[in-house]
Protein backbone atom coordinates (compact mmCIF):
# COMPACT_ATOMS: atom_id res chain seq x y z
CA UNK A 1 -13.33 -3.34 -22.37
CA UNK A 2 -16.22 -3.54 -25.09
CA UNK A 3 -18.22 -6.46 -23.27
CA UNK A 4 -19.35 -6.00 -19.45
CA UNK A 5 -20.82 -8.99 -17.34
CA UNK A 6 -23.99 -7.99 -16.11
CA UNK A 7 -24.94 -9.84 -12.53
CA UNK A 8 -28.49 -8.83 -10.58
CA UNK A 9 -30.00 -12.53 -10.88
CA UNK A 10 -27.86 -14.16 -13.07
CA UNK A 11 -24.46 -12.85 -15.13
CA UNK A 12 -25.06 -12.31 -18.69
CA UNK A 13 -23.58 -10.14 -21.46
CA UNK A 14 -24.41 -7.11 -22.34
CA UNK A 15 -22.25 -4.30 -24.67
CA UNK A 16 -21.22 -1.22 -23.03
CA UNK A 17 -20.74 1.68 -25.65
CA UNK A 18 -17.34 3.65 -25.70
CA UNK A 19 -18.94 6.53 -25.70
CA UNK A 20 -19.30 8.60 -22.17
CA UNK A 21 -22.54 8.34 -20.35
CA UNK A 22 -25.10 11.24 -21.53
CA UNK A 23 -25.49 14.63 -20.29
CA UNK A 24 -29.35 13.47 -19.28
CA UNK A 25 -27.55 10.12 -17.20
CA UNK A 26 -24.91 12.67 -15.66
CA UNK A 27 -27.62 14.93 -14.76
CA UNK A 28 -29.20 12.54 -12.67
CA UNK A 29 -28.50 13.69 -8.78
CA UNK A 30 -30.52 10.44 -7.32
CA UNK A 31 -28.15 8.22 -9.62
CA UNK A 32 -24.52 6.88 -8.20
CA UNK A 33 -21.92 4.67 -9.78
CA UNK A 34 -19.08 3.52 -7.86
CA UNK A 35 -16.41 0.99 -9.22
CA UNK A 36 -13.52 -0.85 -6.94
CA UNK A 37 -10.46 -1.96 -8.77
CA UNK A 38 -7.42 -3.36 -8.63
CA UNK A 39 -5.49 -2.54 -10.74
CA UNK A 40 -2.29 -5.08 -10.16
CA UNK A 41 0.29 -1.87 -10.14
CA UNK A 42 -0.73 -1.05 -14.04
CA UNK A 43 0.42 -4.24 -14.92
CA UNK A 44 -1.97 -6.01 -17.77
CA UNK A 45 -3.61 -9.00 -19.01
CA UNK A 46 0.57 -9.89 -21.31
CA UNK A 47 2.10 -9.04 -17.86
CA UNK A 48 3.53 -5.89 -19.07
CA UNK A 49 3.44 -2.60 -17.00
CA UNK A 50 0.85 -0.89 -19.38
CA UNK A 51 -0.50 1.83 -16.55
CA UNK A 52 -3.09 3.41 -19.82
CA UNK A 53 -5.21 0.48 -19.67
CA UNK A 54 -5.99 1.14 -16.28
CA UNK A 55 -6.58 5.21 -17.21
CA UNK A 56 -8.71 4.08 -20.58
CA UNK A 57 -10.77 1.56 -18.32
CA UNK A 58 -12.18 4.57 -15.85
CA UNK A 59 -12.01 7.06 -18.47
CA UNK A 60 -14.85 4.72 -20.75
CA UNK A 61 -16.81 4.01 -17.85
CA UNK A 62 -15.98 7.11 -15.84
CA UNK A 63 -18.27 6.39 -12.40
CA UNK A 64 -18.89 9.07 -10.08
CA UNK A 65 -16.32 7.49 -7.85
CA UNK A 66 -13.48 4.60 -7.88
CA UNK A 67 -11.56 3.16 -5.66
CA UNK A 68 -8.24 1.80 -6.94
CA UNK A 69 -5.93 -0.94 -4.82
CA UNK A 70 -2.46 -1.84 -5.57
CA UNK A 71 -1.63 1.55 -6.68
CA UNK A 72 2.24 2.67 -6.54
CA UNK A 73 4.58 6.24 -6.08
CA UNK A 74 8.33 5.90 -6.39
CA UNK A 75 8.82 2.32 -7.34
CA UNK A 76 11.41 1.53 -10.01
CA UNK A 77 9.40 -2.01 -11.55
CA UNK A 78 6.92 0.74 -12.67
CA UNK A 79 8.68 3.10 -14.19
CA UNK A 80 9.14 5.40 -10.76
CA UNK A 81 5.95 6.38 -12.20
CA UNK A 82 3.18 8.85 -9.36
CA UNK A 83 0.91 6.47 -10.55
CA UNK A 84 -2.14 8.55 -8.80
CA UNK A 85 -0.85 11.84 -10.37
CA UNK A 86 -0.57 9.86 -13.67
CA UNK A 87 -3.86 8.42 -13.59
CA UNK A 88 -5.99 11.51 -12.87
CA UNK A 89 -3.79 13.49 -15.47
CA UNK A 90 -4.48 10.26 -17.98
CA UNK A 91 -8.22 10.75 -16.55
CA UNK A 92 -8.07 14.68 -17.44
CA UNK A 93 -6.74 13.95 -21.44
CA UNK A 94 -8.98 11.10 -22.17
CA UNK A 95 -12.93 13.32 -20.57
CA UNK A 96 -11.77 16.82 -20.93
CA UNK A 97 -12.89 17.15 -17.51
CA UNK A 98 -10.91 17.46 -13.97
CA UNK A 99 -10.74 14.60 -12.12
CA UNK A 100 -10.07 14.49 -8.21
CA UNK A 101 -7.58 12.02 -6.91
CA UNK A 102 -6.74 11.69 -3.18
CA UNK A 103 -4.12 8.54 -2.49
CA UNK A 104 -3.10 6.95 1.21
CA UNK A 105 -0.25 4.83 1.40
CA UNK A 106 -0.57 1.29 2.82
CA UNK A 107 3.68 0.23 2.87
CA UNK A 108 6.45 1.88 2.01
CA UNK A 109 10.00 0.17 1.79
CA UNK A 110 13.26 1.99 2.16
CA UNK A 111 13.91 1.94 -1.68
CA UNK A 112 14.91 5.44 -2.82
CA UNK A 113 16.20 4.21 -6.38
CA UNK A 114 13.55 6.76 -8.10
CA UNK A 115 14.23 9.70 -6.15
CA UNK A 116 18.28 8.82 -5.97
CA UNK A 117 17.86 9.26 -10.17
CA UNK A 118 15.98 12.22 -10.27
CA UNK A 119 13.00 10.40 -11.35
CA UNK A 120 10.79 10.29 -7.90
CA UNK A 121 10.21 11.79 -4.68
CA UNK A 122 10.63 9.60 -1.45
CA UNK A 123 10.32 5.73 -1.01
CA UNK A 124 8.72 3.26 -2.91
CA UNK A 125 5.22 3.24 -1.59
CA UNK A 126 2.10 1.13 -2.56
CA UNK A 127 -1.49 1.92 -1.27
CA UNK A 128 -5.51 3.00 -2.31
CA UNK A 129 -6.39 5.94 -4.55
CA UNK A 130 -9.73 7.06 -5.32
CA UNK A 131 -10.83 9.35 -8.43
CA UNK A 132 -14.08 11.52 -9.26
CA UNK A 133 -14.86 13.58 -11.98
CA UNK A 134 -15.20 16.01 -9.75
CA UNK A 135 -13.36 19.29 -8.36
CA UNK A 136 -13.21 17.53 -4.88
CA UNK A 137 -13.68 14.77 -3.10
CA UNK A 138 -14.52 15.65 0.42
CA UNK A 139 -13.21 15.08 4.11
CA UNK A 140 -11.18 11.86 4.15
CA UNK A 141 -10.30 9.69 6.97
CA UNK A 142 -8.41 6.69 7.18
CA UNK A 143 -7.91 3.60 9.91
CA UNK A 144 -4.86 1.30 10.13
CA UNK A 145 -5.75 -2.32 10.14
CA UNK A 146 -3.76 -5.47 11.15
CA UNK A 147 -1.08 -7.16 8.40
CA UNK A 148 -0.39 -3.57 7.26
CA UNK A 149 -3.54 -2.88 5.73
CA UNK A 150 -5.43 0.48 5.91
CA UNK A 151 -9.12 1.51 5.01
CA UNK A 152 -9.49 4.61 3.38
CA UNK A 153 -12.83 6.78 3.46
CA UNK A 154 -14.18 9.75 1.58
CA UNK A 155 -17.61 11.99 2.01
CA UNK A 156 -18.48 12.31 -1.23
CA UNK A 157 -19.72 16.01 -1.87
CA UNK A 158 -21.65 14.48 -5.07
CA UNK A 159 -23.83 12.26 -2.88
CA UNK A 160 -24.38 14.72 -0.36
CA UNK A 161 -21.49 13.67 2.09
CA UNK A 162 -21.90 9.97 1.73
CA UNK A 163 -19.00 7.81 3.27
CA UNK A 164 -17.69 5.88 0.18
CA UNK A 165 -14.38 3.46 1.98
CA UNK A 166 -11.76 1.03 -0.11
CA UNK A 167 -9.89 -1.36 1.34
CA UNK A 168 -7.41 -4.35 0.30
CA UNK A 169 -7.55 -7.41 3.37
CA UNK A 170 -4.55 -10.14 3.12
CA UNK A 171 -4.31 -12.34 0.64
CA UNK A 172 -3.70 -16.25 0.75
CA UNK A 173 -5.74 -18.90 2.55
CA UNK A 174 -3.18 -18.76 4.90
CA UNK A 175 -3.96 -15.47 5.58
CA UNK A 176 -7.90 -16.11 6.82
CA UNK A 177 -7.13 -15.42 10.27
CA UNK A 178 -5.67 -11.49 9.32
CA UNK A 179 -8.59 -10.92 7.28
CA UNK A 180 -10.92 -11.90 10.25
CA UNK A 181 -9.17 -9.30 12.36
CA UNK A 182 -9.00 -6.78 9.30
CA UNK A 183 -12.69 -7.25 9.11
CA UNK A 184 -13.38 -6.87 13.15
CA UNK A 185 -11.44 -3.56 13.34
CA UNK A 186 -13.20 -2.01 10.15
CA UNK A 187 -16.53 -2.48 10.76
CA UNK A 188 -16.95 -0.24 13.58
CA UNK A 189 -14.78 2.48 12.04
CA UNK A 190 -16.89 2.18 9.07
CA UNK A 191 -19.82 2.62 10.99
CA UNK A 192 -19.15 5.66 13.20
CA UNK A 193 -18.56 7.33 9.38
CA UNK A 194 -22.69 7.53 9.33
CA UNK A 195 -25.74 5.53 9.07
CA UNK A 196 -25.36 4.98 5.66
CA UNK A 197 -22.19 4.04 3.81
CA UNK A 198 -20.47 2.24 0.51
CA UNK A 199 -17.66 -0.20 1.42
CA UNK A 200 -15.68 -1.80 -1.41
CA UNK A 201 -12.49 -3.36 -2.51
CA UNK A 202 -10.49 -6.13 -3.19
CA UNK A 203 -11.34 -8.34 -0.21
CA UNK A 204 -9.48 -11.68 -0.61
CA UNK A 205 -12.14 -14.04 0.23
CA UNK A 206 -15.45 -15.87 -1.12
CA UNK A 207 -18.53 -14.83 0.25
CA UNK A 208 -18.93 -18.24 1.85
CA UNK A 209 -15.64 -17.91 3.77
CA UNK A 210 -16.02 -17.94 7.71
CA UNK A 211 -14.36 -14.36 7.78
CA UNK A 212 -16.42 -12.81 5.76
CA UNK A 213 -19.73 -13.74 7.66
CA UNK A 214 -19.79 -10.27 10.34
CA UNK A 215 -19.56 -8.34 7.26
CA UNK A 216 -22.04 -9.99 5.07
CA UNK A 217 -24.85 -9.97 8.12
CA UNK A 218 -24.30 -6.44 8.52
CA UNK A 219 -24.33 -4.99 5.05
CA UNK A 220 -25.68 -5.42 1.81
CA UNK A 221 -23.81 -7.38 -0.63
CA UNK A 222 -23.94 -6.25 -4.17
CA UNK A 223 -23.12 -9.46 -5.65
CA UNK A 224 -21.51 -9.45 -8.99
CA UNK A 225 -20.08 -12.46 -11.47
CA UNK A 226 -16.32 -13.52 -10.50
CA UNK A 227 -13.04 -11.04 -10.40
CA UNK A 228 -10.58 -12.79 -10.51
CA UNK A 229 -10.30 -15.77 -12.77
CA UNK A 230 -13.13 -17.82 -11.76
CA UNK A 231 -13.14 -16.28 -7.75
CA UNK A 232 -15.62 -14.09 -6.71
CA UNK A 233 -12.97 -11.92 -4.44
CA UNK A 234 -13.77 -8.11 -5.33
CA UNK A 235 -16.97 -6.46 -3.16
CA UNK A 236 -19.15 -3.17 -3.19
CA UNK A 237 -20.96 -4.02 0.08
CA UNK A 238 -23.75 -1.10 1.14
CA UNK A 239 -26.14 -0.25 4.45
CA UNK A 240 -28.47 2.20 5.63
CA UNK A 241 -31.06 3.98 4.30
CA UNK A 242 -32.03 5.90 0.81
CA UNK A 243 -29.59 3.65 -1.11
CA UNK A 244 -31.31 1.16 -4.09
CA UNK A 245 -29.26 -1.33 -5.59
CA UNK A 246 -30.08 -1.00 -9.46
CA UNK A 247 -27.67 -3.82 -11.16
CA UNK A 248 -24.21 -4.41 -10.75
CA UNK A 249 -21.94 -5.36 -13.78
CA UNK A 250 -17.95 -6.75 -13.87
CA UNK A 251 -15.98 -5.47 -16.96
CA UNK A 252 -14.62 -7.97 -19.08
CA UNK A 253 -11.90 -5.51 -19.97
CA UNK A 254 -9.83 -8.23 -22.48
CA UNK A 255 -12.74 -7.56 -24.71
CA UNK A 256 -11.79 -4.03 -25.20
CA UNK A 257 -7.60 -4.32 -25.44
CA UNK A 258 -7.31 -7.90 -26.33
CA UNK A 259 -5.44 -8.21 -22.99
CA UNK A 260 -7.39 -7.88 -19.41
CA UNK A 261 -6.16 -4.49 -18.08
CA UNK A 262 -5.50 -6.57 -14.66
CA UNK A 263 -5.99 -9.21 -13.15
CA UNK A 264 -8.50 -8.34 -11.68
CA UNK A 265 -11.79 -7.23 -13.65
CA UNK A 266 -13.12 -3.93 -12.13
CA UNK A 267 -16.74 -4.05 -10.39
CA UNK A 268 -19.41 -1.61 -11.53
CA UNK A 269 -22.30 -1.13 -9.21
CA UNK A 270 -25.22 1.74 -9.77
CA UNK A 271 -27.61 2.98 -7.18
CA UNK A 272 -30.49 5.05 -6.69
CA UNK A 273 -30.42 7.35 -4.06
């Protein structure tokens, strides 16, 4: 991760030191950096489960808040790894600073492999995480959506209670129907959350696809170079007031490890409030 796409007008390159952000950037209560990322179950770019890029990718960047998708507990492909409890422990090595995690489950199967070996807890389970460097992350709400999907919300005590949501619609062309019902049962959950809010994810569709339309008219679309491969897929949508869109950058993370840490290249935006 040693290059990061820029995007406000047009994508460009632009370095992005390994160092953490300054004290004096940190300090800054009107700034807010969210990221969305999938992180395709900690497998990377040489389709090997390598979890630590995922952990070294927020850990150089570390935003005030991210939302992870594809994020597993209890599966045995992975190691029967907490991956949410491993992540904000990676999170808590790497800053020297606590990190707060709070995970919702999107599946489960009835695989109990990991816990039947002493190495897990309950069923294999896949769903959204989010992390903060931060003792807390606030209230947290969630709403089931159709093709057993979920959106998952947090107020986010460091922006004064703002609702920050993930979410994860169906994938596949196939599957542009789901995503239009995804998208017409999360809008007005999103919306009773408060006049303002930060929506983000891994959203499965170009912004020129007919199911995407409701949500682009009603929020603000951060924009951003393409996610995944050369598709435009991954989102950090805004509305209301007191929120200013200040750039928005995609992390070419292969440039850091020499393989991507996903497939999917996590999305950076920064606001002022």
């Amino acid at each position: 991760m040693r290059m990061i796409l820029m995007a406000a007008s047009a994508a460009l390159l632009v370095t992005l030191a390994l160092a953490a952000p300054t004290r004096a950037s940190r300090a800054d209560a009107h700034a807010l950096r969210v990221m969305t990322f999938n992180i395709q179950h900690g497998i990377d770019g040489s389709h090997k489960y390598n979890l630590q890029r995922a952990i070294d990718v927020i850990a150089k960047i570390q935003p005030d808040i991210v939302g992870l998708q594809e994020v597993t507990r209890n599966h045995p492909y992975y190691n029967c790894d907490d991956q949410p409890a491993k992540i904000a422990a990676g999170l808590r090595s790497a800053t020297g600073r606590v990190w707060a995690v709070a995970y919702e489950q999107e599946w489960f199967t009835p695989n109990v492999e990991c816990r039947d070996s002493g190495r897990g807890d309950g069923k294999e389970t896949e769903g959204l995480a989010f992390f903060a460097p931060a003792d807390t992350l606030g209230p947290s709400s969630t709403v089931a959506l159709p093709v057993s999907r979920i959106a998952f919300a947090v107020k986010l005590p460091s922006a004064d209670g703002l609702p920050i949501v993930v979410t994860h619609l169906a994938s596949g062309k196939q599957n542009a129907e789901a995503r239009r019902k995804e998208i017409a049962a999360l809008m007005p959950w999103v919306e009773k959350l408060g006049p303002s809010s930060i929506l983000m994810g891994d959203f499965n569709a170009a912004p020129d696809e007919a199911e995407m339309q409701p949500l682009l008219a009603r929020y603000h679309d951060a924009g951003g170079p393409p996610t995944h491969g050369t598709h435009r897929i991954d989102y950090v949508l805004y509305r209301g007031e007191g929120l200013t869109l200040e750039r928005v950058e995609a992390v070419d993370t292969k440039s850091w490890f020499g393989a991507a840490a996903s497939d999917h290249a996590p999305l950076l935006a920064s606001f002022k409030r």
